[in-house]
PDB file of N, CA and C in Angstrom:
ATOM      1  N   UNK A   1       5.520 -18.272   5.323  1.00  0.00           N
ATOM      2  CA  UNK A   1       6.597 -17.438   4.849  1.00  0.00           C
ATOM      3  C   UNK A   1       6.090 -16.369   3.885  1.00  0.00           C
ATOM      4  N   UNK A   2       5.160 -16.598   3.174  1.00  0.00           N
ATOM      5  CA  UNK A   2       4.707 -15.741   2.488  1.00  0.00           C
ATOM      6  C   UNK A   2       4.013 -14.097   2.925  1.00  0.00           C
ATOM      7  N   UNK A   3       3.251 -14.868   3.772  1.00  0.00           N
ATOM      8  CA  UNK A   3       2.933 -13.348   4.554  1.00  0.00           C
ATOM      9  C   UNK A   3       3.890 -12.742   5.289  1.00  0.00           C
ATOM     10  N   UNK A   4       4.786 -12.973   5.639  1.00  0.00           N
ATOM     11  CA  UNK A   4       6.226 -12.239   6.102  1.00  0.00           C
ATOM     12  C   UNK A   4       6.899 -11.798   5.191  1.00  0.00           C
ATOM     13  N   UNK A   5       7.096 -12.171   3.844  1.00  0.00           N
ATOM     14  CA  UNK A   5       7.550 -11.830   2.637  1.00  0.00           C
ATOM     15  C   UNK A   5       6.932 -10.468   2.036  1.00  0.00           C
ATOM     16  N   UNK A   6       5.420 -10.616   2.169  1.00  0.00           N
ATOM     17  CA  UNK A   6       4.336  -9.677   2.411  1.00  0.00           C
ATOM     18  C   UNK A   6       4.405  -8.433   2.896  1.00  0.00           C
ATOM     19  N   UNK A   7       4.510  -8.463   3.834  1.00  0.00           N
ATOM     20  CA  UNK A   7       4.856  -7.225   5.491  1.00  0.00           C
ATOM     21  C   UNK A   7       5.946  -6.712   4.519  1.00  0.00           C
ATOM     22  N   UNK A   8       7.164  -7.704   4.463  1.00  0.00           N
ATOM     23  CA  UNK A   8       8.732  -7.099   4.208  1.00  0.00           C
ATOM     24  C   UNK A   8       8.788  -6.074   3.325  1.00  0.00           C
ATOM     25  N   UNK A   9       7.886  -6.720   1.457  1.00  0.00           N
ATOM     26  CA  UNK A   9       7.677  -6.144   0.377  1.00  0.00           C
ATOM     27  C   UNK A   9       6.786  -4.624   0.554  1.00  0.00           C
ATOM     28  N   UNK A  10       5.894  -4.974   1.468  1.00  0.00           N
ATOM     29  CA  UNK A  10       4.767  -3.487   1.752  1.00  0.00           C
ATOM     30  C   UNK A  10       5.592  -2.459   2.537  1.00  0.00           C
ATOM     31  N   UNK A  11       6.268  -3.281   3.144  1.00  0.00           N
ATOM     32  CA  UNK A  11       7.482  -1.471   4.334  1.00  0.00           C
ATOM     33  C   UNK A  11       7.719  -1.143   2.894  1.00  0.00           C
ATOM     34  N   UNK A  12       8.887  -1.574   2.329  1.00  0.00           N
ATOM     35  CA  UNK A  12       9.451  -1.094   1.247  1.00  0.00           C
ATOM     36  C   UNK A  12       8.380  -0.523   0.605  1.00  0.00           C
ATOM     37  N   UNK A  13       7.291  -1.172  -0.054  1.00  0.00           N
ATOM     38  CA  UNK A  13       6.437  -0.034  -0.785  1.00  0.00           C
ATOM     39  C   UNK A  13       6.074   0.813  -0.626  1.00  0.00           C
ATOM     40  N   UNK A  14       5.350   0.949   0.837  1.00  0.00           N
ATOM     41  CA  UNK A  14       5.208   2.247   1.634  1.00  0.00           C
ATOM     42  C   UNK A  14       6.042   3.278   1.451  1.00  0.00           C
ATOM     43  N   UNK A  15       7.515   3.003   1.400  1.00  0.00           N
ATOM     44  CA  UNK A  15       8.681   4.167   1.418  1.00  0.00           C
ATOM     45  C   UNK A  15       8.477   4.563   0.347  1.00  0.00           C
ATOM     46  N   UNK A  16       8.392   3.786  -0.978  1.00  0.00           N
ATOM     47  CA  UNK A  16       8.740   4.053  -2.307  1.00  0.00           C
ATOM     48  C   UNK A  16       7.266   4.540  -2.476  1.00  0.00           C
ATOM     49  N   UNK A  17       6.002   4.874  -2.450  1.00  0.00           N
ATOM     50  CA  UNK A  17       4.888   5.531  -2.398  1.00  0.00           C
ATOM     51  C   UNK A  17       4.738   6.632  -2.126  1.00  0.00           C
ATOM     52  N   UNK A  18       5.041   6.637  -0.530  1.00  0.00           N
ATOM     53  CA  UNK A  18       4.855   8.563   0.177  1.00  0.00           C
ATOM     54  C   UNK A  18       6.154   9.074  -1.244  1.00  0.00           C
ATOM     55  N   UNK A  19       7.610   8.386  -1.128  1.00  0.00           N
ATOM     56  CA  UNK A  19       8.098   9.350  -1.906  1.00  0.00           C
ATOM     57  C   UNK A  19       7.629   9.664  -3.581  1.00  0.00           C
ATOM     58  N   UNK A  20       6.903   8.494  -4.139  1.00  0.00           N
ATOM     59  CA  UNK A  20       6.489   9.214  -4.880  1.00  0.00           C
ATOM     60  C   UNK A  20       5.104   9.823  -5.069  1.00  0.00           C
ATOM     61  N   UNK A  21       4.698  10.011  -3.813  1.00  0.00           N
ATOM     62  CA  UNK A  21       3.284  10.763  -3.698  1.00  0.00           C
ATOM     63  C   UNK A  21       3.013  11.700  -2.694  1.00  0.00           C
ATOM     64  N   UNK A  22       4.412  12.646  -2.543  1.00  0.00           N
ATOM     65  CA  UNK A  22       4.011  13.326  -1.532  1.00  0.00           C
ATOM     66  C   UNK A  22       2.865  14.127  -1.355  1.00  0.00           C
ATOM     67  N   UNK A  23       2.312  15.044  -0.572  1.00  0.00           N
ATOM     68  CA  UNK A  23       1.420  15.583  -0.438  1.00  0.00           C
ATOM     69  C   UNK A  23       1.281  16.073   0.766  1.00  0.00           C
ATOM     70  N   UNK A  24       0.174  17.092   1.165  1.00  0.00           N
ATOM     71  CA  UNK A  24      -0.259  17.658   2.487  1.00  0.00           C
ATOM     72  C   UNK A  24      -1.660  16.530   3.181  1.00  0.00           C
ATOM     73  N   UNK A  25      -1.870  15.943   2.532  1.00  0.00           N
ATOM     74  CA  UNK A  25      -3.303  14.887   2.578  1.00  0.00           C
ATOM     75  C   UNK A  25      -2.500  13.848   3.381  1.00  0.00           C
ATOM     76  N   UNK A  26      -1.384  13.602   2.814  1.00  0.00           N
ATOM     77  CA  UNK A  26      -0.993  12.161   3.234  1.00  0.00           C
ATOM     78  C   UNK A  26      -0.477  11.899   4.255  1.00  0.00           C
ATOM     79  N   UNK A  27      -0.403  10.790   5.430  1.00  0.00           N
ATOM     80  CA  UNK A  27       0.178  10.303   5.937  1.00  0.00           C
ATOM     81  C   UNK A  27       1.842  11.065   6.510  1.00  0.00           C
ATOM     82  N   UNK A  28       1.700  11.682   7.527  1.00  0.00           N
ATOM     83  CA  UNK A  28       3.561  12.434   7.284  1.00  0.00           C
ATOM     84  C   UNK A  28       3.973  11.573   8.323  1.00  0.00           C
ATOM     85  N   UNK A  29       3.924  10.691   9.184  1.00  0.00           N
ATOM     86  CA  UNK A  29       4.951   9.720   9.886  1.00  0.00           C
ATOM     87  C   UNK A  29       5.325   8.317   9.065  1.00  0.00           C
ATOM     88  N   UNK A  30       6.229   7.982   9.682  1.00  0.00           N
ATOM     89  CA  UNK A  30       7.155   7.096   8.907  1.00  0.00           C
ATOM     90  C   UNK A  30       6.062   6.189   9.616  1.00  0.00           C
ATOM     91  N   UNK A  31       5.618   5.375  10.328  1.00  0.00           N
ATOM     92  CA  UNK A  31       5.334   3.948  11.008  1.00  0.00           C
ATOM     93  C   UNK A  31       3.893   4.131   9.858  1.00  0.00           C
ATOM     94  N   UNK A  32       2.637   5.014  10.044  1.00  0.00           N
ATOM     95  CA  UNK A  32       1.763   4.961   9.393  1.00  0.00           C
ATOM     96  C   UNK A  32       1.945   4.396   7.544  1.00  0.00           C
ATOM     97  N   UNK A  33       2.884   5.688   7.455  1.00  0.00           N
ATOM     98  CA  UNK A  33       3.412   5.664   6.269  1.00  0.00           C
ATOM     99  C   UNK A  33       3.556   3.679   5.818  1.00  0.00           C
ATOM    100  N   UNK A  34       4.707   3.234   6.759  1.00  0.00           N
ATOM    101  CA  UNK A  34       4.695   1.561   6.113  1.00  0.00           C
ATOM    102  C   UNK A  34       3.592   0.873   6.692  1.00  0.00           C
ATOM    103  N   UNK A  35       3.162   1.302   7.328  1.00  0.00           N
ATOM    104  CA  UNK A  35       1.637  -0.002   7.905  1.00  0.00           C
ATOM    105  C   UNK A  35       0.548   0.663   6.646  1.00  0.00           C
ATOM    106  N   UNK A  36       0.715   1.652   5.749  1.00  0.00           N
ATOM    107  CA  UNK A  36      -0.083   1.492   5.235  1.00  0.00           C
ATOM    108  C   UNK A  36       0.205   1.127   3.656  1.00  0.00           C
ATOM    109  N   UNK A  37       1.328   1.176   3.667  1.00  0.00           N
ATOM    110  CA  UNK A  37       2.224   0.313   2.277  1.00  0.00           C
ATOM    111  C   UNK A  37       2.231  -1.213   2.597  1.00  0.00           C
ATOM    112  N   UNK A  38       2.431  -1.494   3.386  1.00  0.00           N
ATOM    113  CA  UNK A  38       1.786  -3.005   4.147  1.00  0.00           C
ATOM    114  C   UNK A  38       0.711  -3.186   3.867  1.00  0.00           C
ATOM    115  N   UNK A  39      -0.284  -2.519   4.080  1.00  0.00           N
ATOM    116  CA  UNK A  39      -2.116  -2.741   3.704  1.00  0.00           C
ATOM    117  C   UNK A  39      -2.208  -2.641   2.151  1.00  0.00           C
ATOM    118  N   UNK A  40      -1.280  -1.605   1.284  1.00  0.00           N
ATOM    119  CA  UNK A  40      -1.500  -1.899  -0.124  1.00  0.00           C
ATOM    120  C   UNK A  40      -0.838  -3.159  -1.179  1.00  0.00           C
ATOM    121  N   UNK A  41       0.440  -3.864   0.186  1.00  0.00           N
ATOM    122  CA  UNK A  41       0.882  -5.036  -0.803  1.00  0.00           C
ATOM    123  C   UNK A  41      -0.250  -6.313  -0.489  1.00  0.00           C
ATOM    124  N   UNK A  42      -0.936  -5.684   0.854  1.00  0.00           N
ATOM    125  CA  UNK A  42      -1.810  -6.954   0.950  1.00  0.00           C
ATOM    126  C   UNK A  42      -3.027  -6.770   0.298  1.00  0.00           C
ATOM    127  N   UNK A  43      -3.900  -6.015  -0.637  1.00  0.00           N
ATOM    128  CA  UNK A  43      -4.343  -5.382  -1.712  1.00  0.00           C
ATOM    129  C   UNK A  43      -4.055  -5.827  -2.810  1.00  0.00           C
ATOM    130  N   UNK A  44      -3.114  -5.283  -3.201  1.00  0.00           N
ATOM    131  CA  UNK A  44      -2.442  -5.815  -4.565  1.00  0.00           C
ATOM    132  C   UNK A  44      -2.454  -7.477  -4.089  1.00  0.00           C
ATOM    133  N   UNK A  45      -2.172  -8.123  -3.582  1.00  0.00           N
ATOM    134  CA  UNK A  45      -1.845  -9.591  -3.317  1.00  0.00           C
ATOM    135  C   UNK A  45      -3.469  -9.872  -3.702  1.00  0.00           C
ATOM    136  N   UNK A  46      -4.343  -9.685  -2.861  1.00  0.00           N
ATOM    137  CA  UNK A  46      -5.843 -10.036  -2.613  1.00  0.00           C
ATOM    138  C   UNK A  46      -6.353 -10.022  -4.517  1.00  0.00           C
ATOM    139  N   UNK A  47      -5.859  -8.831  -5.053  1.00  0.00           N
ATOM    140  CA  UNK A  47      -6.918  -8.201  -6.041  1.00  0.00           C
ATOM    141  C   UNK A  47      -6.169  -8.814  -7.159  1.00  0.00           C
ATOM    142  N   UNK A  48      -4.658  -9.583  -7.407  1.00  0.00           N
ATOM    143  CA  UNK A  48      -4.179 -10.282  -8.054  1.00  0.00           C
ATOM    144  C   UNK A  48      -4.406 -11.696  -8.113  1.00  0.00           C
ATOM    145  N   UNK A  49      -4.852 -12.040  -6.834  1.00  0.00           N
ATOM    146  CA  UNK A  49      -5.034 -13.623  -7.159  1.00  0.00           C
ATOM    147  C   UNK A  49      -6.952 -13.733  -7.556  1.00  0.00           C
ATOM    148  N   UNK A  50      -7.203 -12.976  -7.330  1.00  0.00           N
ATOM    149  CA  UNK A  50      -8.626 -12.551  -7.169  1.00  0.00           C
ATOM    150  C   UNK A  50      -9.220 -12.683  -8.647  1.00  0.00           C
ATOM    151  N   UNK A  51      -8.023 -11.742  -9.881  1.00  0.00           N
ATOM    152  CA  UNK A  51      -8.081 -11.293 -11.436  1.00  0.00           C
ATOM    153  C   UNK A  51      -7.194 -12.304 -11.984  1.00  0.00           C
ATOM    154  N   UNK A  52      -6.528 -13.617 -11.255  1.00  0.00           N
ATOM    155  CA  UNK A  52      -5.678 -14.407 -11.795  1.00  0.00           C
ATOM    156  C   UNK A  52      -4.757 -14.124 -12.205  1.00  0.00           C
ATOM    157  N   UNK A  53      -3.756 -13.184 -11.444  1.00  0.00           N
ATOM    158  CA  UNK A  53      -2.654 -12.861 -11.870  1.00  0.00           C
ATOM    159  C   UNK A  53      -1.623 -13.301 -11.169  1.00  0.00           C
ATOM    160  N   UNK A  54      -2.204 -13.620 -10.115  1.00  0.00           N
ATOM    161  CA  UNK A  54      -1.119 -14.657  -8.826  1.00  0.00           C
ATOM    162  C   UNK A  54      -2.185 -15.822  -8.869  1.00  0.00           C
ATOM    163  N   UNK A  55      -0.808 -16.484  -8.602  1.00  0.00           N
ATOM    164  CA  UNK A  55      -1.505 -18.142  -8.020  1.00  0.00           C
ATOM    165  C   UNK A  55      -2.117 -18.055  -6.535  1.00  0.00           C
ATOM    166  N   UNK A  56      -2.295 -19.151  -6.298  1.00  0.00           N
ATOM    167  CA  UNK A  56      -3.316 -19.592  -4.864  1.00  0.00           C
ATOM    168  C   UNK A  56      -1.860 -18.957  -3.504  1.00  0.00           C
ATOM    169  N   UNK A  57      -0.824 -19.234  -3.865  1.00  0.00           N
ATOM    170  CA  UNK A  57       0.127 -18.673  -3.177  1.00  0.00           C
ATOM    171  C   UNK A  57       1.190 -17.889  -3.185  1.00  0.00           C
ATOM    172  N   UNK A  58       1.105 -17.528  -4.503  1.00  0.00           N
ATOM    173  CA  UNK A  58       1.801 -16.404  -4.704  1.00  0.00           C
ATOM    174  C   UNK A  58       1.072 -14.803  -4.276  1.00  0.00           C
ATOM    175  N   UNK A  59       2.778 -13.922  -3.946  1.00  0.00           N
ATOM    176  CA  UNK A  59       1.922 -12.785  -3.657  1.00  0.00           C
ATOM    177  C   UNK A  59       2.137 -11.586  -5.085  1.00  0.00           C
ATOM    178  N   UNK A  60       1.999 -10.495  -4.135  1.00  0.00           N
ATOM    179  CA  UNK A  60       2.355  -9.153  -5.445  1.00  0.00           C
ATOM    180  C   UNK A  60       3.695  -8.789  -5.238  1.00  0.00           C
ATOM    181  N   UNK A  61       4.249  -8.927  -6.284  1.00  0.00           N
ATOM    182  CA  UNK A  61       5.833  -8.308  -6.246  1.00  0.00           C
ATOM    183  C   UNK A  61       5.941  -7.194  -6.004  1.00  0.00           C
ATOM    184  N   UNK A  62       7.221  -6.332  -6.259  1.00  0.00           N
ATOM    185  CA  UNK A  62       6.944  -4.449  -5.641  1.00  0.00           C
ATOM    186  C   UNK A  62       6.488  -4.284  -6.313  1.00  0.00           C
ATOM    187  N   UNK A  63       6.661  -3.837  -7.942  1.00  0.00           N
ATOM    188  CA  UNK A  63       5.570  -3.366  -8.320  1.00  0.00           C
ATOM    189  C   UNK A  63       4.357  -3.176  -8.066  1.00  0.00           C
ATOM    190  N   UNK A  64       3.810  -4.271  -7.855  1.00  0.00           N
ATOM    191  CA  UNK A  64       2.360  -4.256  -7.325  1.00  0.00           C
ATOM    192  C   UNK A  64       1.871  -4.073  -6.293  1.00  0.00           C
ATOM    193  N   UNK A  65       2.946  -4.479  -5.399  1.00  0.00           N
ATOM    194  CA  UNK A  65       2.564  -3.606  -4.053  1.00  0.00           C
ATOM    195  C   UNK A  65       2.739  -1.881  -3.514  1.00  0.00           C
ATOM    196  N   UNK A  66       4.185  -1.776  -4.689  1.00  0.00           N
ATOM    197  CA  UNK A  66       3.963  -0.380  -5.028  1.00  0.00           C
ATOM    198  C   UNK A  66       2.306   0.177  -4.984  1.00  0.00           C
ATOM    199  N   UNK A  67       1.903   0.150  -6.260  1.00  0.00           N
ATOM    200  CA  UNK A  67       0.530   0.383  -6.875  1.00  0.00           C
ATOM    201  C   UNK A  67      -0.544   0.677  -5.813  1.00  0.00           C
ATOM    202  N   UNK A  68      -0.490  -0.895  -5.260  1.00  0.00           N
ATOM    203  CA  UNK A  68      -1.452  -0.892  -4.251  1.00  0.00           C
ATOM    204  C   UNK A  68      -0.776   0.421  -2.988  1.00  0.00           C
ATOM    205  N   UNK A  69       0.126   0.070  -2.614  1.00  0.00           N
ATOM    206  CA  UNK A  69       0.230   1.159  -1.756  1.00  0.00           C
ATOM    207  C   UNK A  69      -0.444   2.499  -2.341  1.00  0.00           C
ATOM    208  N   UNK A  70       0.372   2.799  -3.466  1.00  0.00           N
ATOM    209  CA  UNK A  70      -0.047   4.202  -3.675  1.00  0.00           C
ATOM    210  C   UNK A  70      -1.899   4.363  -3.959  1.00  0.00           C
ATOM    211  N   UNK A  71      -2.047   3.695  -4.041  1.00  0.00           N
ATOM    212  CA  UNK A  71      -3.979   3.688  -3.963  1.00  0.00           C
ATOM    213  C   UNK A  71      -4.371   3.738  -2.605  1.00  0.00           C
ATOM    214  N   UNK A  72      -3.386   3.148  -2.070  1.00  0.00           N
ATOM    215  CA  UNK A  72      -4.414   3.045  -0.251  1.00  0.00           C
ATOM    216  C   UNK A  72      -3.757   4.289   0.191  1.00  0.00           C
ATOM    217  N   UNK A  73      -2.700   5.427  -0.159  1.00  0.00           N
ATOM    218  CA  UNK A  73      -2.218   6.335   0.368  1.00  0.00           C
ATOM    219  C   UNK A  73      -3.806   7.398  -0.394  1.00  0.00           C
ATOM    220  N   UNK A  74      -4.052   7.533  -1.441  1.00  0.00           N
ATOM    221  CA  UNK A  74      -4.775   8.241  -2.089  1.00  0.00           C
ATOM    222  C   UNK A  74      -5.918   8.199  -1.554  1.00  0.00           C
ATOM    223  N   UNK A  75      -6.377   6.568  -0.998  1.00  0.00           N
ATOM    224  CA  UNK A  75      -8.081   6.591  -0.353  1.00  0.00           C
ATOM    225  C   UNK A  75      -7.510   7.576   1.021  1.00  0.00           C
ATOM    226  N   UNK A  76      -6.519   7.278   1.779  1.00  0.00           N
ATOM    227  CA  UNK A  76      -5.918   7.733   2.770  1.00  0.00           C
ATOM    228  C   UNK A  76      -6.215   9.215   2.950  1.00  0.00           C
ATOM    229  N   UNK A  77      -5.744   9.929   1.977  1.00  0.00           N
ATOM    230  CA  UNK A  77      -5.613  11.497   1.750  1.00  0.00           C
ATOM    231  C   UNK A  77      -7.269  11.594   1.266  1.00  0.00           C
ATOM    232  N   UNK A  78      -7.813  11.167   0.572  1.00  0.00           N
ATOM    233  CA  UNK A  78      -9.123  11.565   0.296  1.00  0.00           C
ATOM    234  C   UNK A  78     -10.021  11.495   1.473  1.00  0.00           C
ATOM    235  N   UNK A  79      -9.852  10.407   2.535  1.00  0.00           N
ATOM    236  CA  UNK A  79     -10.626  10.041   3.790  1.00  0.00           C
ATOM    237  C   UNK A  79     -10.078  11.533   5.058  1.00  0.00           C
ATOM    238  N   UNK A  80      -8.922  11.852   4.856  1.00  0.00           N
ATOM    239  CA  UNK A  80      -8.110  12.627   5.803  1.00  0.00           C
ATOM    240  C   UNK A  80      -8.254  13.929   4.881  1.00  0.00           C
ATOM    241  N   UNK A  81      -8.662  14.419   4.017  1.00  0.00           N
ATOM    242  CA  UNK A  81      -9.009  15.719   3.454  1.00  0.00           C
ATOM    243  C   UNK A  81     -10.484  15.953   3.443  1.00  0.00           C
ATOM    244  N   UNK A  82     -11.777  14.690   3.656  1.00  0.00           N
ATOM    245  CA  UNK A  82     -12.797  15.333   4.381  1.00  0.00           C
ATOM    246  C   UNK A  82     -12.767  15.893   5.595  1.00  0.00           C
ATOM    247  N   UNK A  83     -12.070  14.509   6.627  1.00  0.00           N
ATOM    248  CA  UNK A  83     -12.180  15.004   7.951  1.00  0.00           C
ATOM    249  C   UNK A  83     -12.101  16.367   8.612  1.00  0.00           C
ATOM    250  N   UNK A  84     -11.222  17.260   7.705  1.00  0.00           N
ATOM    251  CA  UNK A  84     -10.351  18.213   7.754  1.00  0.00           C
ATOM    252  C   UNK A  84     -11.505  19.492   7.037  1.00  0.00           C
ATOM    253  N   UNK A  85     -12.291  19.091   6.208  1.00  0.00           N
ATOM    254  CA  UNK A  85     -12.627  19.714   5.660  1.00  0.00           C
ATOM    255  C   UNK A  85     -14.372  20.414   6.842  1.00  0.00           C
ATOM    256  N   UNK A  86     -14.503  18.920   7.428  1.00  0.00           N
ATOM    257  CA  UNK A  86     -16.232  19.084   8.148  1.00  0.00           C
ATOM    258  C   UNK A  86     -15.795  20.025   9.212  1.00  0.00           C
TER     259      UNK A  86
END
């Protein structure tokens, strides 16, 4: 249940990320957009239990999956503003 809890919390972060990080770098479809707010709550989850801030089964709340999203949107735009650039 947890990793479904996971997925659920990262769509939502995803949304709440692009909007507060818009940009020309980033991600402009909606599906990318939450599969990759999905990849930052599972981030934040990894790098919290990792620094002891979650237990063995606990995950990252929004906040933190917020966060993480908005970091994996930023590696995102930094990886997609070379490509663009060579």
């Amino acid at each position: 249940m947890s990793i479904l809890w996971t997925i659920i919390i990262g769509f939502v972060a995803g949304v709440i990320a692009k909007f507060l990080m818009p940009g020309d770098n980033e991600p402009s479809g909606f599906i990318l957009t939450t599969i990759l707010g999905i990849v930052g709550a599972f981030v934040a989850t990894f790098l919290g239990q990792a620094l002891g801030w979650y237990g063995a089964g606990q995950g990252a709340g929004l906040i933190g999956a917020v966060v993480g999203a908005i970091v994996v949107l930023l590696v995102y735009g930094m990886v997609a503003g070379r490509r663009r650039a060579i």
